[in-house]
C-alpha atoms as a PDB file:
ATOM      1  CA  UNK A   1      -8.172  -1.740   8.166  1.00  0.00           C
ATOM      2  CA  UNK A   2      -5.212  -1.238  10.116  1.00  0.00           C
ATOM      3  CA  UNK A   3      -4.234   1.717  12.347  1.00  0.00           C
ATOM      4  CA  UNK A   4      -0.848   2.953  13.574  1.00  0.00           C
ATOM      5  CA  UNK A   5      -0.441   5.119  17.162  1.00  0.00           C
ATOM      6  CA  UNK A   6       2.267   6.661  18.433  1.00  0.00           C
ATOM      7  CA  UNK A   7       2.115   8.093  22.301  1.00  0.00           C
ATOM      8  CA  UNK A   8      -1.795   7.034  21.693  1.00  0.00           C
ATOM      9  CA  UNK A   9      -1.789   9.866  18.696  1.00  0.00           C
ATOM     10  CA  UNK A  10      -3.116   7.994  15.533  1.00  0.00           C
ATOM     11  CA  UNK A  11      -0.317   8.536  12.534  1.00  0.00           C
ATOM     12  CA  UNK A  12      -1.032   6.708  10.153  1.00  0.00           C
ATOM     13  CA  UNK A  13      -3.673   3.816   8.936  1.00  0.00           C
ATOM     14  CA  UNK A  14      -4.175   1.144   5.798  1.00  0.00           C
ATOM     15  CA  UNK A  15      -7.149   0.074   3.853  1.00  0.00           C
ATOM     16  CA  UNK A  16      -7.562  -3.262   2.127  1.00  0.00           C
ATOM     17  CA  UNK A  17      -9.893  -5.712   0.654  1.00  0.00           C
ATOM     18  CA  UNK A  18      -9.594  -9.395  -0.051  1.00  0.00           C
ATOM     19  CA  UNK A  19     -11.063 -11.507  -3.194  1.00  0.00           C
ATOM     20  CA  UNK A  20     -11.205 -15.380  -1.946  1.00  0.00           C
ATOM     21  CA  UNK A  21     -12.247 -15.990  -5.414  1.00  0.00           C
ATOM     22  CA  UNK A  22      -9.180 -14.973  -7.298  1.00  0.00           C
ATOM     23  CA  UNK A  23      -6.756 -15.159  -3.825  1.00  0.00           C
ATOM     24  CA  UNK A  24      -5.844 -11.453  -4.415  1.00  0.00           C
ATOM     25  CA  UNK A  25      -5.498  -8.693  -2.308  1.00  0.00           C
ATOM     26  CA  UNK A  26      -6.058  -4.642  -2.477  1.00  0.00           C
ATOM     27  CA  UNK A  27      -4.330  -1.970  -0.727  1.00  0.00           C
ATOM     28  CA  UNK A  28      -6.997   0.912  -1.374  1.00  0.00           C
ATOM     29  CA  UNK A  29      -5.091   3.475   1.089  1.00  0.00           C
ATOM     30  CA  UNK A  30      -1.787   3.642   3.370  1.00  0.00           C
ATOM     31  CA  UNK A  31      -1.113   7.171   4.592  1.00  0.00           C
ATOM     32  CA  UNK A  32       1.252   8.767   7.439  1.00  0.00           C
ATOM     33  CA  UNK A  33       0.951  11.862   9.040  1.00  0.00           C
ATOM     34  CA  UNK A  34       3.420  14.195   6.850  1.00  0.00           C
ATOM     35  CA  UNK A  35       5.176  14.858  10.452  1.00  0.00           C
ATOM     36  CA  UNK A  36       5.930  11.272  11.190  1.00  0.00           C
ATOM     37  CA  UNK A  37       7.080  10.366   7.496  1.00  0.00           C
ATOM     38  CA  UNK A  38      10.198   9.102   6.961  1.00  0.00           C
ATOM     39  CA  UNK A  39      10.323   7.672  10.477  1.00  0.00           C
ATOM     40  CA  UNK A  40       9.727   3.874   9.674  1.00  0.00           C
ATOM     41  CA  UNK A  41       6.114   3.637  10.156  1.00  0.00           C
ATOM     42  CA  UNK A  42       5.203   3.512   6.656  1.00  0.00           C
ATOM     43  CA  UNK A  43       7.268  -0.072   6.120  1.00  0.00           C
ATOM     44  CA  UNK A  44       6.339  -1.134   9.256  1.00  0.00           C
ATOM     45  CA  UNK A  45       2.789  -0.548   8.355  1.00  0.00           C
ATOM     46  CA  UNK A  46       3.234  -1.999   4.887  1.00  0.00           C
ATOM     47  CA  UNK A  47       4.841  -5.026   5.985  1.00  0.00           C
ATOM     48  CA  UNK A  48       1.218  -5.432   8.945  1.00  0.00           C
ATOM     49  CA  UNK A  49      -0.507  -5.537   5.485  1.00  0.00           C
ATOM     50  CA  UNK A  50       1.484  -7.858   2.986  1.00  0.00           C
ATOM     51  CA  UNK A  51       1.384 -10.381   6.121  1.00  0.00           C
ATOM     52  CA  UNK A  52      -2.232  -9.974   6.774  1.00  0.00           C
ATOM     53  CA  UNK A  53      -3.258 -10.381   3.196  1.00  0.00           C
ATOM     54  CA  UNK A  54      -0.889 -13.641   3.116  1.00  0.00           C
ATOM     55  CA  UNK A  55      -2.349 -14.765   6.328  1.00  0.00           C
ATOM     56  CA  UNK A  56      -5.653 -14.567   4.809  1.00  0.00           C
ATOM     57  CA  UNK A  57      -4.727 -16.752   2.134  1.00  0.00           C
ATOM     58  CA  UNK A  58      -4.285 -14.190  -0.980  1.00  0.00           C
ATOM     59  CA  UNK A  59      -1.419 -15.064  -3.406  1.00  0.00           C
ATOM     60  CA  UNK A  60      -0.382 -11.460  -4.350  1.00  0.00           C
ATOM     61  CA  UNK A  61      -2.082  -7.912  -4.141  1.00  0.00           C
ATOM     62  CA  UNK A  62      -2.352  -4.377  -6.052  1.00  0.00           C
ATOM     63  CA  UNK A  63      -2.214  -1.447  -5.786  1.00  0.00           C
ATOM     64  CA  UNK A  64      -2.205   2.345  -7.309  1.00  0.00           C
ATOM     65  CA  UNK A  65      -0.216   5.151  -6.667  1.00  0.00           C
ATOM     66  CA  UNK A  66      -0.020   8.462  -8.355  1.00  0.00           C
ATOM     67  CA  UNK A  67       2.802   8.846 -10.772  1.00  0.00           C
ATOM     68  CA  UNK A  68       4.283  11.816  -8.913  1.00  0.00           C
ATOM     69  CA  UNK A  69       4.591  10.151  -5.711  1.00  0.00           C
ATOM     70  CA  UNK A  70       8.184   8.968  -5.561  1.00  0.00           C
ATOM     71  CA  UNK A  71       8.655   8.174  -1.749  1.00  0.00           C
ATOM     72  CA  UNK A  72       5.720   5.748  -1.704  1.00  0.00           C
ATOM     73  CA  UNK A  73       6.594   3.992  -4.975  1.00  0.00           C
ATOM     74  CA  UNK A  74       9.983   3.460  -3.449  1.00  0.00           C
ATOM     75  CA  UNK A  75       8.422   2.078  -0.395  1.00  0.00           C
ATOM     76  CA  UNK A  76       6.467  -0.143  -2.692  1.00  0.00           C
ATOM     77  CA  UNK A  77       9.647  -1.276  -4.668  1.00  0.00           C
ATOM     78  CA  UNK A  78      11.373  -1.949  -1.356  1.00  0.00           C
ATOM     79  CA  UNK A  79       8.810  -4.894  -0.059  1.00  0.00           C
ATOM     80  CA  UNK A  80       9.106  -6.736  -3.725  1.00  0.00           C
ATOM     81  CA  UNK A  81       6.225  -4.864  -5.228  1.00  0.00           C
ATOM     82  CA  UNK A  82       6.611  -4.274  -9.072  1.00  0.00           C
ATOM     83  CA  UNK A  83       5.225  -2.215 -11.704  1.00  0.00           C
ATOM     84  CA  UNK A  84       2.350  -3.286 -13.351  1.00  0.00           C
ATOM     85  CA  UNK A  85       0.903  -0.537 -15.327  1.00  0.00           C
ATOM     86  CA  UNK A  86      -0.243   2.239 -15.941  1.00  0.00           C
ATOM     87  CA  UNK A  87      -3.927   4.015 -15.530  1.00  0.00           C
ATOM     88  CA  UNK A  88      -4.244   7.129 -17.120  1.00  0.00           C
ATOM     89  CA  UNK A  89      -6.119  10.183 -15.590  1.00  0.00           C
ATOM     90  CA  UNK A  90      -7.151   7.986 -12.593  1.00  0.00           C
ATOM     91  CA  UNK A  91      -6.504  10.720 -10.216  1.00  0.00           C
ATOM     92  CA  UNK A  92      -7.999  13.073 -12.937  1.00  0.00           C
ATOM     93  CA  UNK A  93      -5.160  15.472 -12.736  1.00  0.00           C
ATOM     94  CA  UNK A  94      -2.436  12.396 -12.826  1.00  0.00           C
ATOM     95  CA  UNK A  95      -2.365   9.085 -13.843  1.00  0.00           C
ATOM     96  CA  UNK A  96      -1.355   5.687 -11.755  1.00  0.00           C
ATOM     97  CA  UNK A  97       1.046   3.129 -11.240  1.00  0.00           C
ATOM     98  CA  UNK A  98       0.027  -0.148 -10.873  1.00  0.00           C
ATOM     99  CA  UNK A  99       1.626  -2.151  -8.296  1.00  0.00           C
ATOM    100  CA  UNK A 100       1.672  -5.974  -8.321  1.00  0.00           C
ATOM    101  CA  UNK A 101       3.464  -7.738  -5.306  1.00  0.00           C
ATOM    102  CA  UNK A 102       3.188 -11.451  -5.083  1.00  0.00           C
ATOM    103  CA  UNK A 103       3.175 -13.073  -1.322  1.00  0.00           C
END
């Protein structure tokens, strides 16, 4: 887990897990504070991630995001991540993308 401050205000953090077995990484949640979006912090935070994960030996990572949410799949698509499928219902109201990015 990762956290992100600004003026010692917490605005944002990142939750992964590693599997040594299969060298792949999991981005479970990245979230900014609505008021900071927009501001750089999500990339910046996304990028602390990738390079962790890679540091820690994992050869690519996933993760879901729901359909709908068009800012973070762009932020996604801009560090290399691809599409990798679809889950349906997985938010029960809306179903996921998959996201496969390869370190």
């Amino acid at each position: 887990m990762d956290i992100i401050e600004v003026k010692k205000k917490l605005i944002g953090y990142a939750v992964w897990e590693i599997d040594p077995v299969t060298a792949r990484g999991h981005i479970l949640n990245l979230a900014i504070t609505e008021s900071e979006r927009r501001k750089g912090y999500g990339r910046l935070l996304l990028k602390h991630v990738l390079a962790n994960l890679r540091e820690s030996g994992m050869s690519s990572c996933f993760l879901e995001v729901r359909e709908s949410n068009t800012p973070a799949r762009r932020l996604y698509e801009s560090q290399g991540c691809t599409e990798s499928g679809r889950l349906d219902d997985y938010y029960f109201d809306e179903d996921a993308i998959e996201y496969l990015c390869d370190l």
